[in-house]
Protein backbone atom coordinates (compact mmCIF):
# COMPACT_ATOMS: atom_id res chain seq x y z
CA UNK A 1 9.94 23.51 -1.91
CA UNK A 2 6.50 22.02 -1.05
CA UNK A 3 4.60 19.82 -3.00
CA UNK A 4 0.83 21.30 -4.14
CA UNK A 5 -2.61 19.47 -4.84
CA UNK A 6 -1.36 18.61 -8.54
CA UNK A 7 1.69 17.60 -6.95
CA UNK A 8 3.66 20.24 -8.78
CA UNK A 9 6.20 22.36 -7.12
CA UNK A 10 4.44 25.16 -5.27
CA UNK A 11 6.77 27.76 -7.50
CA UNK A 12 5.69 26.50 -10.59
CA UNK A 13 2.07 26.30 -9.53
CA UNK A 14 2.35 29.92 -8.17
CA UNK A 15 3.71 30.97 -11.79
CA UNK A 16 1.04 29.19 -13.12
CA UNK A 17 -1.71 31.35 -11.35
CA UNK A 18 -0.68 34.22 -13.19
CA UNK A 19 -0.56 32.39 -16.78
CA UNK A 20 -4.23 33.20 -17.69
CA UNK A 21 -4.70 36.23 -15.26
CA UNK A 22 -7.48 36.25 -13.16
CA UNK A 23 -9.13 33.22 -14.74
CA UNK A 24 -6.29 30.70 -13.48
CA UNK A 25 -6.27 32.65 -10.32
CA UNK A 26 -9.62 31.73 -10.02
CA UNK A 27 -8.80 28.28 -11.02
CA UNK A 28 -6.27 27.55 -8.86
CA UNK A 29 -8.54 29.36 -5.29
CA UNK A 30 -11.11 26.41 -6.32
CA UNK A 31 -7.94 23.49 -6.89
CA UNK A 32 -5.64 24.24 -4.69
CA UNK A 33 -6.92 24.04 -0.39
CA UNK A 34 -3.55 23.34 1.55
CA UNK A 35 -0.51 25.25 -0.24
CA UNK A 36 -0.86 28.64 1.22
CA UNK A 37 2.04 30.06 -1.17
CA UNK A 38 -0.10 29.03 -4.16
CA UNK A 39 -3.14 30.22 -2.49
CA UNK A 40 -1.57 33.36 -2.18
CA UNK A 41 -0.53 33.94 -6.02
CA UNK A 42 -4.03 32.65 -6.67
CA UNK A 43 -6.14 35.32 -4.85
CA UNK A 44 -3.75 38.03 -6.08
CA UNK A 45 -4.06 37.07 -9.26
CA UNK A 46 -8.00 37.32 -9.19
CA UNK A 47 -8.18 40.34 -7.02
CA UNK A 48 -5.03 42.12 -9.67
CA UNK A 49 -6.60 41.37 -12.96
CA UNK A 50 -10.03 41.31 -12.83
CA UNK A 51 -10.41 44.38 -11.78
CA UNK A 52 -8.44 46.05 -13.78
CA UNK A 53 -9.55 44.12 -16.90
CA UNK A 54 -13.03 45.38 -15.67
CA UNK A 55 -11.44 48.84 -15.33
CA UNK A 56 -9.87 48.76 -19.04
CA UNK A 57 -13.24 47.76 -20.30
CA UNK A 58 -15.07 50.43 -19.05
CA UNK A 59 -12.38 53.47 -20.07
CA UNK A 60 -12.66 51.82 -23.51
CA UNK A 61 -16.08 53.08 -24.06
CA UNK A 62 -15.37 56.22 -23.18
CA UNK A 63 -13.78 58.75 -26.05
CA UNK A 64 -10.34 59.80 -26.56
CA UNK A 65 -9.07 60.59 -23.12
CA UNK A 66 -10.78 57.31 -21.71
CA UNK A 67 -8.86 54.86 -24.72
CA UNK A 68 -5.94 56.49 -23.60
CA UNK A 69 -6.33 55.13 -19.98
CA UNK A 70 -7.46 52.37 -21.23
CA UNK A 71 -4.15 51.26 -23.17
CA UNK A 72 -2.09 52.71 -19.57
CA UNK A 73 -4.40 49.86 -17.79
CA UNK A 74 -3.33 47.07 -20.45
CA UNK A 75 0.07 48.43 -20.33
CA UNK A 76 0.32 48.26 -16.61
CA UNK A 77 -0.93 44.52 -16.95
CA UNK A 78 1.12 43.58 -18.79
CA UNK A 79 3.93 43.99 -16.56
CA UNK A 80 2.22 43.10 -13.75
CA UNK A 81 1.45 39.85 -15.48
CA UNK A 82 5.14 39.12 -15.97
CA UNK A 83 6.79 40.01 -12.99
CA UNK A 84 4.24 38.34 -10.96
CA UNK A 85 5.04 35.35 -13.34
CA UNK A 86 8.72 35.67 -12.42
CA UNK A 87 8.34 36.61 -9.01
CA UNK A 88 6.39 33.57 -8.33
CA UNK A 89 8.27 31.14 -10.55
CA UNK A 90 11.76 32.59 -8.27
CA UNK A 91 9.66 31.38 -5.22
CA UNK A 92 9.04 34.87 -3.64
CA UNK A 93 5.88 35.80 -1.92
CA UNK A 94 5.82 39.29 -3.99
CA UNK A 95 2.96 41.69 -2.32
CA UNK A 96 1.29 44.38 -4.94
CA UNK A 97 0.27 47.25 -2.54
CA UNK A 98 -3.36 46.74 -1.09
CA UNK A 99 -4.28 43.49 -3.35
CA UNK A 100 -1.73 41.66 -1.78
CA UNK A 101 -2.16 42.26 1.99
CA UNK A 102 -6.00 41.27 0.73
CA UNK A 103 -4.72 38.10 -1.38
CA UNK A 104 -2.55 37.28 2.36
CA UNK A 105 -6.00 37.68 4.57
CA UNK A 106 -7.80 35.00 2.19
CA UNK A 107 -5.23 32.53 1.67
């Protein structure tokens, strides 16, 4: 296990990504410039859950049918949220479809 920038190990870092969503993704892109593992979590975590916090918002507004996806888009978040956590905290490089082969190119 690798060290990191805050001189954490780069599993609990990579856990730590995820704690806040997209905001300690973000975070973590700006703090951490070496640990690519971390890096990785990082930009998944930002490219994950912003947009579909952005998504939830938007089928919020919308009546009835658009609450309902709404509350499906919070519910999928939620366990994205913690097996990313888990996956990350177990040391595991765990790739969503699409987001994570992005989250890989920018790391």
């Amino acid at each position: 296990m690798e060290k990191t920038s805050l001189n954490l190990d780069e599993n609990v870092e990579g856990l730590l990504c995820y704690i806040l969503t997209w905001l300690t993704g973000l975070i973590f892109v700006l703090i951490e410039k070496d640990n690519k593992f971390v890096r990785f979590h990082a930009m998944q975590s930002l490219f994950t859950f912003l947009p579909l916090m952005v998504l939830g918002w938007i089928f919020a507004l919308i009546p009835f049918f658009g609450r309902i996806i709404s509350m499906l888009i919070w519910l999928l978040m939620v366990i994205l949220w913690i097996v990313l956590m888990v996956k990350a905290y177990q040391g595991e490089r765990f790739k969503l479809p699409i987001v994570g082969d992005i989250a890989e190119k920018n790391a």
